[in-house]
Protein backbone atom coordinates (compact mmCIF):
# COMPACT_ATOMS: atom_id res chain seq x y z
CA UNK A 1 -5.87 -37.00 3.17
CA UNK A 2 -2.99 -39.11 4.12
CA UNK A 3 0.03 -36.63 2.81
CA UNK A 4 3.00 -39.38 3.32
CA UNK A 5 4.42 -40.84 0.48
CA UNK A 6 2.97 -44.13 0.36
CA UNK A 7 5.47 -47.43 -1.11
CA UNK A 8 4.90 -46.44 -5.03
CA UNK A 9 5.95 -43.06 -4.18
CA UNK A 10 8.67 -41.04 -4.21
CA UNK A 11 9.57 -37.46 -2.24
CA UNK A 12 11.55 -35.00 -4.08
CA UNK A 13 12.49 -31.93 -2.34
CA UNK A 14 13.22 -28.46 -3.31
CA UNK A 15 14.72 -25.27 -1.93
CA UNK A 16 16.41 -26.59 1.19
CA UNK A 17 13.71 -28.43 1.45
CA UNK A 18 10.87 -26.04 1.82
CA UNK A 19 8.89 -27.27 -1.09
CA UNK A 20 8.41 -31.20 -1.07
CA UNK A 21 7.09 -33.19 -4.18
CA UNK A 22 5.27 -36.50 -4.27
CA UNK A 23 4.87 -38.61 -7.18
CA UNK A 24 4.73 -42.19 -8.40
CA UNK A 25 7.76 -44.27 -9.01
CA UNK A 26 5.99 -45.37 -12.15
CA UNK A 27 4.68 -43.88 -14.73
CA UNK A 28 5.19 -40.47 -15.79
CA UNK A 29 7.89 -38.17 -13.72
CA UNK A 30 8.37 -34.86 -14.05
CA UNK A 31 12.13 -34.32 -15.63
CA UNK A 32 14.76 -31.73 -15.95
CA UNK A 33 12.41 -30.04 -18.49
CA UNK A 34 10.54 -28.47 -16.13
CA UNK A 35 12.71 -26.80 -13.90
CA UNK A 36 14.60 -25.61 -17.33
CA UNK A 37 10.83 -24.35 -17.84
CA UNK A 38 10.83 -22.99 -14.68
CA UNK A 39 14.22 -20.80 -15.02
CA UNK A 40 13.13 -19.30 -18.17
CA UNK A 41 9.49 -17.98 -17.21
CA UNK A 42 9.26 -14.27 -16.23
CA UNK A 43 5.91 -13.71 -13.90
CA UNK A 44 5.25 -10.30 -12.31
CA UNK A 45 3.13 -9.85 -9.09
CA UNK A 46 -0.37 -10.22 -8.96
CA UNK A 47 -0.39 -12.41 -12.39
CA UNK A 48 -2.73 -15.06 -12.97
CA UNK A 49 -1.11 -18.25 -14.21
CA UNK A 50 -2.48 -21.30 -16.19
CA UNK A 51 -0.28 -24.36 -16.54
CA UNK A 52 -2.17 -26.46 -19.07
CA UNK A 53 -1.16 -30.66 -18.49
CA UNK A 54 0.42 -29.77 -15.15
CA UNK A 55 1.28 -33.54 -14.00
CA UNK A 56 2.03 -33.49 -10.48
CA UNK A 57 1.76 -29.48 -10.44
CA UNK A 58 5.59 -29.01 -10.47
CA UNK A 59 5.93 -25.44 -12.50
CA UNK A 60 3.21 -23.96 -10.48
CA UNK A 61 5.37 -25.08 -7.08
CA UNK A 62 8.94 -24.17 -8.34
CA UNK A 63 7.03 -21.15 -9.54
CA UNK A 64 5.07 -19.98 -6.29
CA UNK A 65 8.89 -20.28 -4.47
CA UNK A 66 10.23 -18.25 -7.07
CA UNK A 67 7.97 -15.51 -8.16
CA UNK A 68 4.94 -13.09 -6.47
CA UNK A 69 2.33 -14.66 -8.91
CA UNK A 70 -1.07 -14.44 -7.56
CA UNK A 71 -2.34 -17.40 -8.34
CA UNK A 72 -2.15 -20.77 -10.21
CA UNK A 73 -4.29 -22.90 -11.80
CA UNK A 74 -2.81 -26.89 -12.71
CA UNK A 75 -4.92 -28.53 -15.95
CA UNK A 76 -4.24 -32.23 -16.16
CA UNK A 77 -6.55 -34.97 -17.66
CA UNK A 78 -4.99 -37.92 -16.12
CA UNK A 79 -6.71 -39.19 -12.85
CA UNK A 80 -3.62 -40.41 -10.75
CA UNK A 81 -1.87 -36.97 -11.67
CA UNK A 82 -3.97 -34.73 -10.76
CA UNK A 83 -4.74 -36.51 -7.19
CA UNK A 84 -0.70 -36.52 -6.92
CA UNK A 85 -0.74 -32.88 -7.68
CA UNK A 86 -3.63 -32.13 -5.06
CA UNK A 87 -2.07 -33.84 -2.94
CA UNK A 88 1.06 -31.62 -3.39
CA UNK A 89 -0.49 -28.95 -3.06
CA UNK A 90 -1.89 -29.55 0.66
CA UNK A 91 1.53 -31.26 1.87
CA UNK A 92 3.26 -27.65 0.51
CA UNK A 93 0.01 -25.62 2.45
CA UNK A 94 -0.37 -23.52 -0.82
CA UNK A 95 -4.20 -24.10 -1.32
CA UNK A 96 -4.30 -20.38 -1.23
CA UNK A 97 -2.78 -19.77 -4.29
CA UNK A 98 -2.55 -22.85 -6.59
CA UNK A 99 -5.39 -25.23 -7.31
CA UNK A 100 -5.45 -28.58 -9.59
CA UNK A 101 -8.52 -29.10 -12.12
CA UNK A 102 -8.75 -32.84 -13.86
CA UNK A 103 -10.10 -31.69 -17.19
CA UNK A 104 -9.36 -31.83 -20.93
CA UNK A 105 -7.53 -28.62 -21.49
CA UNK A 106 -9.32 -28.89 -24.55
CA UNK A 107 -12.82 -28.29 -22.95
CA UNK A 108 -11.88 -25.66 -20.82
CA UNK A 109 -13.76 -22.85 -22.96
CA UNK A 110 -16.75 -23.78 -20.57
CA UNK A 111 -14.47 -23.62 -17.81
CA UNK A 112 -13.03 -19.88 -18.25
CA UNK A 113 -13.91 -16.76 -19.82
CA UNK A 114 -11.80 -15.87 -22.58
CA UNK A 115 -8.50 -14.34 -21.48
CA UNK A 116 -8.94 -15.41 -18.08
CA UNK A 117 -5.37 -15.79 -17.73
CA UNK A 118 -2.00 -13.16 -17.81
CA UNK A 119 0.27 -16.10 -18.35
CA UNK A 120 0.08 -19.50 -19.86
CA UNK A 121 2.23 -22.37 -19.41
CA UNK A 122 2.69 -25.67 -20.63
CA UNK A 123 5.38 -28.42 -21.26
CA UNK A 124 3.33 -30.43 -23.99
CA UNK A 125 3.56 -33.70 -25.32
CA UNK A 126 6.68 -33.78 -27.74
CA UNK A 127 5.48 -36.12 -30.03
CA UNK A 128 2.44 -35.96 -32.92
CA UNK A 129 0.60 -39.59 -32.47
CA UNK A 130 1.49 -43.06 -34.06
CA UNK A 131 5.21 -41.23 -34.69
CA UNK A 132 7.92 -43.47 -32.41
CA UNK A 133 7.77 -46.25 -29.90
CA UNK A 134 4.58 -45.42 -28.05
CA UNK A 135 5.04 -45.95 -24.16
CA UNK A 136 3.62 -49.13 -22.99
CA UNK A 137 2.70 -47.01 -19.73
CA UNK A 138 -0.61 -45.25 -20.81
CA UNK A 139 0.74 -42.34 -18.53
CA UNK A 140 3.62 -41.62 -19.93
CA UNK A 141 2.39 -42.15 -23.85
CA UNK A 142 -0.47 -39.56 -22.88
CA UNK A 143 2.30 -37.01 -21.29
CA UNK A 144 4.60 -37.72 -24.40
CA UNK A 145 2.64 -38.06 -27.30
CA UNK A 146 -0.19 -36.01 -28.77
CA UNK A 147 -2.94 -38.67 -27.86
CA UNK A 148 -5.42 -36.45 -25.91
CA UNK A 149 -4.61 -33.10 -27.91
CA UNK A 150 -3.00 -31.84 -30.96
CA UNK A 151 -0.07 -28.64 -30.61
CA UNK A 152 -2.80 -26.93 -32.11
CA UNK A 153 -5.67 -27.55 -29.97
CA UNK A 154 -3.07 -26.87 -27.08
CA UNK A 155 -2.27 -23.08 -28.83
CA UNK A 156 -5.53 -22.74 -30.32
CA UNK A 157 -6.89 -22.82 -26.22
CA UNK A 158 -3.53 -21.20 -25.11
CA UNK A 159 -4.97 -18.33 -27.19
CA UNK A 160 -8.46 -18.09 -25.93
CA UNK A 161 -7.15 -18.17 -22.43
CA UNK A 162 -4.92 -14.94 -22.93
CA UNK A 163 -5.81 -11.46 -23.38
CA UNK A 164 -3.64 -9.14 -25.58
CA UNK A 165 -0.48 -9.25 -24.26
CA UNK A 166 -0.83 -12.08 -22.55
CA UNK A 167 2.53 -14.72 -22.65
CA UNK A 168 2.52 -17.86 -23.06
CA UNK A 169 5.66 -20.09 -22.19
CA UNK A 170 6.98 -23.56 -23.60
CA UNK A 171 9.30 -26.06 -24.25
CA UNK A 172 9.24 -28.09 -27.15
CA UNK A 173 11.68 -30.41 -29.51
CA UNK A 174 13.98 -28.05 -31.12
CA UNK A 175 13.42 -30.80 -34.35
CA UNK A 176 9.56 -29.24 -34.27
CA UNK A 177 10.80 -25.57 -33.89
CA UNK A 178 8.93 -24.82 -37.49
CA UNK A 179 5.76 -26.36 -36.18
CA UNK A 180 5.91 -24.67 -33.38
CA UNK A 181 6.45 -21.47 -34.63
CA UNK A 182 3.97 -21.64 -37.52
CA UNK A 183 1.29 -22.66 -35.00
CA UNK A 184 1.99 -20.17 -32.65
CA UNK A 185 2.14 -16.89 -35.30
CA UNK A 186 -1.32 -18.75 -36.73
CA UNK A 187 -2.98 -18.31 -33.07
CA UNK A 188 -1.49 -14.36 -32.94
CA UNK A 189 1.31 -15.36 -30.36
CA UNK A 190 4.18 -13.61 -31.85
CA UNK A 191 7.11 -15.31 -30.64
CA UNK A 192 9.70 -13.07 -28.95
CA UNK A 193 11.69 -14.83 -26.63
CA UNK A 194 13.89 -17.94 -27.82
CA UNK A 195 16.36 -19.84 -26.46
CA UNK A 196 18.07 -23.93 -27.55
CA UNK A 197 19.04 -26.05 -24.85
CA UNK A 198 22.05 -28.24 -25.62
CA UNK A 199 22.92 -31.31 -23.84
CA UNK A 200 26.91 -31.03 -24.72
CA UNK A 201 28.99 -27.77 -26.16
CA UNK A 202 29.43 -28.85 -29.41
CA UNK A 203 26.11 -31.36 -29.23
CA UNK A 204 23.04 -30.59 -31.51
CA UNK A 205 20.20 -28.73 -29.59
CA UNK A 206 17.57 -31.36 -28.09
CA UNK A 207 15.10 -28.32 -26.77
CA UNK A 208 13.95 -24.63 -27.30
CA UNK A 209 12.64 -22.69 -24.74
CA UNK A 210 10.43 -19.76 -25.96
CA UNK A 211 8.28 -17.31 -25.05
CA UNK A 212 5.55 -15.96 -27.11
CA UNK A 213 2.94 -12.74 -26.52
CA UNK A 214 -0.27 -12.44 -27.87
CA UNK A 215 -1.32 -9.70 -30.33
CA UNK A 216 2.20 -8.38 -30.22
CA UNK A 217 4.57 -6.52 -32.41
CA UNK A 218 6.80 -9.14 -34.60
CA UNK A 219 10.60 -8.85 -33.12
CA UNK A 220 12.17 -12.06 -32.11
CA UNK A 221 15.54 -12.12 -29.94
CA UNK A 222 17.70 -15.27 -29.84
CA UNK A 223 19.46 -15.48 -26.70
CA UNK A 224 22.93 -17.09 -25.64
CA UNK A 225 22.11 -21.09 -26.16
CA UNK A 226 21.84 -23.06 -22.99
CA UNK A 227 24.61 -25.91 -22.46
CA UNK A 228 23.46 -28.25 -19.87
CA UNK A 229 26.31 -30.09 -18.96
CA UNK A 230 28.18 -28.86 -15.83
CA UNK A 231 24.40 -27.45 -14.43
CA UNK A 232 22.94 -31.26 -13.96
């Protein structure tokens, strides 16, 4: 496997370098989503992690420099992705503890048992299908739009994969918070953890972050918004 970026790519590197990222010039890039993602997640040692439409496997690297999980497991259905994310995860020698599966998260009730998983993770597609400008790029419409899976297939499997107590993690428009939430007390993940992410003080929020846990008691704490200006 040839592990240099080739001319479509690009190489972004992390923590003084120590973790390197490949991915495409075009089509879909991971964005500052993520690593807000990344900052909020709590993962203890020894936890099994599940990042369902991983794209190039970003949370599970920021994740494996920044907590003792055990292990990671990347779900992405696109191709090119998941070879990017592979490929990541050879150039950053962490075969030991994250792999990459190309599958429909939606099928992956034949994969694993249910809750295979102490922690779930995703940063779905933000938008329901035929609702705005669909992408011309057939990558980034699939990564932004709910073409290959509905929020509630994604909770409904998010669900299956935990066991009680289990916690998932997302980001989502803070425009769909009631959708979200809805969904997510439907599929017994009690939210508990919120937070909105503001591009500007005094600017509507754009994001929340939240986390949820399965089977658990209902007691929800809003914490301090987020103002991203001055962090970028």
């Amino acid at each position: 496997m040839n592990l240099l970026p080739s001319p479509d790519e690009t190489l972004d590197t992390f923590f003084n370098g120590k973790l390197q990222i490949i991915q495409k010039k075009k089509g879909y890039r991971f964005s500052i989503d993520a690593v807000l993602l990344s900052q909020f997640i709590k993962i203890r040692k020894n936890e099994r992690v599940i990042d369902l439409g991983t794209g190039c496997g970003i949370l599970p690297f920021l994740l494996s420099h920044t907590t003792k999980a055990h292990s990671f497991v990347g779900i992405e259905i696109q191709k090119g992705l998941a070879e990017c994310a592979k490929k990541n995860v050879v150039l950053n020698h962490l075969e030991d503890r994250i792999s990459i599966l190309k599958q429909d998260f939606r099928e992956l009730k034949g994969t694993f048992p249910p809750g295979s998983f102490d922690v779930a993770l995703s940063n779905p597609p933000y938008r329901k299908f035929r609702t705005g400008r669909i992408n011309p790029s057939l990558e980034k419409a699939i990564a932004r739009h709910e073409i290959k899976g509905t929020l509630e297939d994604l909770i409904s499997i998010v669900s299956y994969l935990l066991p009680p107590k289990g916690r998932c993690y997302l980001i989502f428009p803070a425009l769909r918070i009631v959708d979200l939430l809805v969904v997510l007390r439907g599929e017994k993940l009690e939210p508990k953890r919120l937070q909105f992410v503001h591009p500007r003080m005094g600017e509507e929020a754009k994001f929340i972050l939240i986390e949820s846990i399965k089977t658990s008691g209902v007691e929800l704490k809003l914490m301090e918004p987020l103002i991203l200006h001055g962090i970028q």
